[in-house]
N, C-alpha and C. Protein backbone atom coordinates (compact mmCIF):
# COMPACT_ATOMS: atom_id res chain seq x y z
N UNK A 1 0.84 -1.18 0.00
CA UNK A 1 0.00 0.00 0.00
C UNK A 1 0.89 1.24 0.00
N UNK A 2 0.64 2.11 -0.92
CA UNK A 2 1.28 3.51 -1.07
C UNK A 2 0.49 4.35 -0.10
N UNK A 3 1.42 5.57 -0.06
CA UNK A 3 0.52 6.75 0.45
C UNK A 3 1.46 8.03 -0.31
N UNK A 4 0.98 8.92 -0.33
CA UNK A 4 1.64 10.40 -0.34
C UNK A 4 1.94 11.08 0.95
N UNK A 5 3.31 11.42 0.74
CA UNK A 5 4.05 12.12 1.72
C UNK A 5 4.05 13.61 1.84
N UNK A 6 4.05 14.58 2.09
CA UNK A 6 4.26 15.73 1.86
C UNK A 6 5.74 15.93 2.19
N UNK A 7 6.63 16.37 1.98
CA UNK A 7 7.98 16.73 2.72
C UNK A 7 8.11 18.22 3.83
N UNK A 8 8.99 18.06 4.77
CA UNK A 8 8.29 18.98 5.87
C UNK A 8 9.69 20.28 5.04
N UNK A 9 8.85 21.28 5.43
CA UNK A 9 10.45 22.29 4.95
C UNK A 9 11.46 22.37 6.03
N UNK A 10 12.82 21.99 5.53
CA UNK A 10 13.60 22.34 5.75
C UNK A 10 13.84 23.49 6.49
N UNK A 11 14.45 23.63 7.76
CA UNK A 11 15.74 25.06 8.46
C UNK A 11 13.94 25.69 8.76
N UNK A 12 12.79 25.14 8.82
CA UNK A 12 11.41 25.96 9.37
C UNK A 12 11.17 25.33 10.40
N UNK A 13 11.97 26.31 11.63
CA UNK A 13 10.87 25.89 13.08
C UNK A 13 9.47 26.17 13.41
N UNK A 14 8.82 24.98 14.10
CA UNK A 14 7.48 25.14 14.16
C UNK A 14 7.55 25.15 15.73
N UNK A 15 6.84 26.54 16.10
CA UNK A 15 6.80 26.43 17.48
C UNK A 15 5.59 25.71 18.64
N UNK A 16 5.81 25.24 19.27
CA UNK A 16 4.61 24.89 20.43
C UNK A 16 4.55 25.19 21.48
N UNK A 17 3.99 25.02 21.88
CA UNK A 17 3.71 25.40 23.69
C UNK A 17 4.84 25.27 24.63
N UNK A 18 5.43 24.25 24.49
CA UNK A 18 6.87 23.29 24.95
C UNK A 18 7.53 23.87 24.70
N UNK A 19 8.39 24.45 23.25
CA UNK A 19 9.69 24.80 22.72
C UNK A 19 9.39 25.13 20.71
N UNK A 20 10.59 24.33 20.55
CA UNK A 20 10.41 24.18 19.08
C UNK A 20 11.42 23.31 18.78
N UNK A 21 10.66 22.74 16.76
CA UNK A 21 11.27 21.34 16.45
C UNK A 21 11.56 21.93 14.71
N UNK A 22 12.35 21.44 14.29
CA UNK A 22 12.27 21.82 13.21
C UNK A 22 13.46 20.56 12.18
N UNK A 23 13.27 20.58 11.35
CA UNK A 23 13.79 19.64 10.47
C UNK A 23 14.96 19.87 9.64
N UNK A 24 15.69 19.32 9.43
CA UNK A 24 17.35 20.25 8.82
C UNK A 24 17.79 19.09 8.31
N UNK A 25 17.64 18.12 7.66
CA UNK A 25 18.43 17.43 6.58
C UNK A 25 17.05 16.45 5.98
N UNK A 26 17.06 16.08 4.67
CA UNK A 26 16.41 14.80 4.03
C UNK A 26 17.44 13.64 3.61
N UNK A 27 17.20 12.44 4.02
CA UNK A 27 18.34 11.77 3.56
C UNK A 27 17.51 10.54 2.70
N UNK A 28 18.07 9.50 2.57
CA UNK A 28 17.76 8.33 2.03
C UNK A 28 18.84 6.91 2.82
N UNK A 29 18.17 5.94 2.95
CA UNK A 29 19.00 4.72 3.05
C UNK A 29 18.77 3.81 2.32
N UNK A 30 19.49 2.71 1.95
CA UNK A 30 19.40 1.46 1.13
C UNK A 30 18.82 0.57 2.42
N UNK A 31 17.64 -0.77 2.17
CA UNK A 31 17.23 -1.37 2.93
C UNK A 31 17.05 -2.50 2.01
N UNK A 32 17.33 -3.84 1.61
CA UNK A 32 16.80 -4.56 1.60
C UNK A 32 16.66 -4.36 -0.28
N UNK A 33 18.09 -3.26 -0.57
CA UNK A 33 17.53 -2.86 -2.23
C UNK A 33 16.73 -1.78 -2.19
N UNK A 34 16.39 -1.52 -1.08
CA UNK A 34 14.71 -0.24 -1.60
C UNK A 34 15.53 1.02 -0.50
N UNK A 35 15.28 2.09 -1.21
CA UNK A 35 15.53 3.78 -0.92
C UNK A 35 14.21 3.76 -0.03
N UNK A 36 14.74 4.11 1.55
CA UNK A 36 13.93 4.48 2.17
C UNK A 36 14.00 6.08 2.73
N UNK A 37 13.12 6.65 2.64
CA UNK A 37 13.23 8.18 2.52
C UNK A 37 13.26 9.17 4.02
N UNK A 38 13.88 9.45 4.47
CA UNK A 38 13.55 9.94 5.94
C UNK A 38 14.65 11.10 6.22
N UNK A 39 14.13 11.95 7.44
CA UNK A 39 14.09 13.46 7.56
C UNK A 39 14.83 13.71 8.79
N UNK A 40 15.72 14.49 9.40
CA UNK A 40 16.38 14.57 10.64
C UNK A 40 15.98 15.92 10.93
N UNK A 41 16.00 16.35 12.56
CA UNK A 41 15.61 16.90 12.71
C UNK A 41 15.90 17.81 14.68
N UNK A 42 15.42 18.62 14.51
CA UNK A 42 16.13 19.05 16.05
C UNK A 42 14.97 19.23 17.27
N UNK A 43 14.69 19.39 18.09
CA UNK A 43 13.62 19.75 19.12
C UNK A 43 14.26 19.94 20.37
N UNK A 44 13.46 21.65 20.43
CA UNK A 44 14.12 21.95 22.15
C UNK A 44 13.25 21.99 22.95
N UNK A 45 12.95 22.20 23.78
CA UNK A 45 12.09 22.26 24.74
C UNK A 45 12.46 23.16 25.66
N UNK A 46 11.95 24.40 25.51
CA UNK A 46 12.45 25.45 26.70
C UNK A 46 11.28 26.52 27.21
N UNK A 47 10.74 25.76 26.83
CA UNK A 47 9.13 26.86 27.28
C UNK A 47 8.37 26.27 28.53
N UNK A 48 9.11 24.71 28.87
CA UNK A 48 8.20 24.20 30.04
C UNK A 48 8.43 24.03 31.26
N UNK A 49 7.35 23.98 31.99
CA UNK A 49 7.80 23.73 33.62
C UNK A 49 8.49 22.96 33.78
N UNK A 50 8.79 22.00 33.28
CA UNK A 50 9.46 20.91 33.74
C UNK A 50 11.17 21.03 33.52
N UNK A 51 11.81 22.16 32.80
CA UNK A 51 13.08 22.19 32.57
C UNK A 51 13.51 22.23 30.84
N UNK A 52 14.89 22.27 30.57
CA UNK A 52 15.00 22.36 29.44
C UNK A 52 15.68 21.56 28.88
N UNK A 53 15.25 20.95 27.51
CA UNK A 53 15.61 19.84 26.78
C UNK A 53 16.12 19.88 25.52
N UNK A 54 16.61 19.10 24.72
CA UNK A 54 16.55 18.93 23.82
C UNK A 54 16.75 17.55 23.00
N UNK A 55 16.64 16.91 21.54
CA UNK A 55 17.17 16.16 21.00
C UNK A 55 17.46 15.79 19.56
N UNK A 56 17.68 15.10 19.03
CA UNK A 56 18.36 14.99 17.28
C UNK A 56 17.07 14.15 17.43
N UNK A 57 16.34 14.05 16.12
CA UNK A 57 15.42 12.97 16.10
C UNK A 57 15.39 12.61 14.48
N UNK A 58 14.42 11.40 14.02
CA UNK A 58 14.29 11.29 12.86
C UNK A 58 12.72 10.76 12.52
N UNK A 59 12.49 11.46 11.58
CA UNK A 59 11.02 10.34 11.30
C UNK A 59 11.46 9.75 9.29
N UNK A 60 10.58 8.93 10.13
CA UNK A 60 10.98 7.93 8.27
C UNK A 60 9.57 8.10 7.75
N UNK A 61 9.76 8.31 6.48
CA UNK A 61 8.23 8.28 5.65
C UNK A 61 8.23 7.23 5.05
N UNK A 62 9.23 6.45 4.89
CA UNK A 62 8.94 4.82 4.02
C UNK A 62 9.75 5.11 2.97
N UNK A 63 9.25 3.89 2.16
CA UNK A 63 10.27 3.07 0.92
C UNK A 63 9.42 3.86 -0.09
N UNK A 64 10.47 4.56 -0.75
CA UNK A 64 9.97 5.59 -1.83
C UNK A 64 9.73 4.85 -3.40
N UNK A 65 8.46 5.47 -3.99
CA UNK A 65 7.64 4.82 -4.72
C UNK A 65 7.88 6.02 -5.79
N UNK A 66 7.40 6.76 -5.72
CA UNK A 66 7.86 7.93 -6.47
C UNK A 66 8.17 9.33 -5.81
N UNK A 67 9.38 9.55 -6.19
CA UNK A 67 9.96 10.55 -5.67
C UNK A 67 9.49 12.11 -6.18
N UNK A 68 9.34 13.12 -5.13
CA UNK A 68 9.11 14.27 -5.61
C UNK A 68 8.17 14.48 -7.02
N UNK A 69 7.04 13.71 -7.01
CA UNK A 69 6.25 13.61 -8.12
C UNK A 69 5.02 14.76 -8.05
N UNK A 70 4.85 15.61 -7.07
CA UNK A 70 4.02 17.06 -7.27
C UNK A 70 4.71 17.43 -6.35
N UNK A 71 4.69 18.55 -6.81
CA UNK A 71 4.87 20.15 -6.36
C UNK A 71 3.81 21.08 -6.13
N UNK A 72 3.35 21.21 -4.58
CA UNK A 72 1.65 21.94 -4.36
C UNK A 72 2.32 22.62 -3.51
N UNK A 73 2.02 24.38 -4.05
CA UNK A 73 2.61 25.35 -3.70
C UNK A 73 3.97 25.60 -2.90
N UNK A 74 4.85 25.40 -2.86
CA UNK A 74 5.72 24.66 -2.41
C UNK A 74 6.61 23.80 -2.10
N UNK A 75 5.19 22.92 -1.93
CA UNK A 75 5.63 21.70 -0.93
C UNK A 75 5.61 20.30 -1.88
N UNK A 76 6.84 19.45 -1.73
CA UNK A 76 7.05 18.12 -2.05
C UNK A 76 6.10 17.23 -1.78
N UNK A 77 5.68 16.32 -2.92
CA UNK A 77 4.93 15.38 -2.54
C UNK A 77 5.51 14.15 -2.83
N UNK A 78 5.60 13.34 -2.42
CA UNK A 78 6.21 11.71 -2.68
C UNK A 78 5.60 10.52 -2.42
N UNK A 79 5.21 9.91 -3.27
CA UNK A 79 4.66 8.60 -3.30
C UNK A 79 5.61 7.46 -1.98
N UNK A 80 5.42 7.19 -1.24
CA UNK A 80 6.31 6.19 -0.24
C UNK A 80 5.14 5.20 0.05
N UNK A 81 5.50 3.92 0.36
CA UNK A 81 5.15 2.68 1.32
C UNK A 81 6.03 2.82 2.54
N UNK A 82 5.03 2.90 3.91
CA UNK A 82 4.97 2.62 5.06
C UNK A 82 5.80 1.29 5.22
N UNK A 83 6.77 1.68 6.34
CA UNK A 83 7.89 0.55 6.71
C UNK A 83 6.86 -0.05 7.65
N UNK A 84 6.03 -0.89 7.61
CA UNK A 84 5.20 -1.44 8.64
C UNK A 84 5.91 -2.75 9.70
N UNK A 85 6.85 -3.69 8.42
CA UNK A 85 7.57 -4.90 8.99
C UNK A 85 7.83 -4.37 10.49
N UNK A 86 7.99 -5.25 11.54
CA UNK A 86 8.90 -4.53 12.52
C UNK A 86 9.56 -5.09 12.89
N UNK A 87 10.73 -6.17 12.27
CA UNK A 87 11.94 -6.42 12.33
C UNK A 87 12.52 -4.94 11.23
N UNK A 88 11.81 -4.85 10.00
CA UNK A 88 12.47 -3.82 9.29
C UNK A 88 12.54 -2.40 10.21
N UNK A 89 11.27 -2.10 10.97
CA UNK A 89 11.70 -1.00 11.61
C UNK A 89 12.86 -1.11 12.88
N UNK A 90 12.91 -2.33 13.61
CA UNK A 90 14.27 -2.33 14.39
C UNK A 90 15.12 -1.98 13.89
N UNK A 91 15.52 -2.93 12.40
CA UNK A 91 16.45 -2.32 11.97
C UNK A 91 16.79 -1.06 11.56
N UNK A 92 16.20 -0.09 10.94
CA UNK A 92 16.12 1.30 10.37
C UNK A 92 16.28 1.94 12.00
N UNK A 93 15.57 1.76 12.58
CA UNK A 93 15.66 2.02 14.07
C UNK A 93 17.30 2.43 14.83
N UNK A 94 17.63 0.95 14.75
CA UNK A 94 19.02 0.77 15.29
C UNK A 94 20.31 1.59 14.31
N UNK A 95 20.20 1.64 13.15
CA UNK A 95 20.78 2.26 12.10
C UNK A 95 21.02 3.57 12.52
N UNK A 96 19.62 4.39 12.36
CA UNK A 96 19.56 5.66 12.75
C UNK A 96 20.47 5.94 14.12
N UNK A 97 20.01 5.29 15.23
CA UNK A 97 20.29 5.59 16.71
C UNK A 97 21.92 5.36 16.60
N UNK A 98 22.46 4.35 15.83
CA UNK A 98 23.57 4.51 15.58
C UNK A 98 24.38 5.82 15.06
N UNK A 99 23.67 6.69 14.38
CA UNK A 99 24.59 8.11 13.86
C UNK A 99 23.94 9.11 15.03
N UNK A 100 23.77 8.87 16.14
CA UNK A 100 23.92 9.51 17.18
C UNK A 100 21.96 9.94 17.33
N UNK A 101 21.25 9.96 16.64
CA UNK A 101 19.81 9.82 16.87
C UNK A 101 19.44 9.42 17.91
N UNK A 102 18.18 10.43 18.65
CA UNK A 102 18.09 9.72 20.52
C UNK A 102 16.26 9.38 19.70
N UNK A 103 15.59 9.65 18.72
CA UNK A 103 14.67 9.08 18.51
C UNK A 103 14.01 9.42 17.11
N UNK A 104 13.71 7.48 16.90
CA UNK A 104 12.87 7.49 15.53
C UNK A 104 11.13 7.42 15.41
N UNK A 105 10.76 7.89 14.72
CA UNK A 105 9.47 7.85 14.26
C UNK A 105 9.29 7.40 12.83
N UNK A 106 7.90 6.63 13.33
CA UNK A 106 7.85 5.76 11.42
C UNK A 106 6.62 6.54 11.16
N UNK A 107 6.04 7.24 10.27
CA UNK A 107 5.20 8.01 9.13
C UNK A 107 4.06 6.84 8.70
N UNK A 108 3.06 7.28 9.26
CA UNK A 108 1.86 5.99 8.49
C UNK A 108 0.90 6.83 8.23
């Protein structure tokens, strides 16, 4: 099953209540033969009672189906399949956390 992705922009913090998160690289990995498409990204947390935080994170949008196939005002759209396996997401998981990543998110 496909879905469409939107791609988040780049170096644009989005603020919340908490702090702010914002996204600063698109990369790709090889898995299994298949380009899986996923986004790194930063989040601080300095707006809350509880103290101040931060971390590197990543979310994966899946195994890319068609790449950058519309352009709606802006914004990237990409055909991807959802990494659903979850031996495949351990792995993509452990990968990531390996280049210093304190957390992944999978895109469904």
């Amino acid at each position: 099953m496909s879905v469409y992705f939107t791609h988040p922009h780049l170096g644009q913090e989005v603020e919340s209540i908490a702090g702010v998160y914002a996204y600063t690289e698109e990369k790709r990995m090889q898995i299994d033969g298949r380009d899986v498409l996923y986004f790194v990204g930063y989040s601080v947390t300095n707006k809350s009672c509880c103290g101040v935080g931060g971390c590197m994170f990543a979310t994966v949008a899946g195994f890319i189906q068609k790449y950058g196939m519309q352009k709606d005002e802006g914004k990237i759209i990409s055909q991807v399949e959802p990494v659903t396996d979850i031996n495949t997401r351990h792995l993509i998981e452990k990968l990531l956390k390996a280049q210093g990543l304190m957390q992944v998110g999978f895109w469904e």
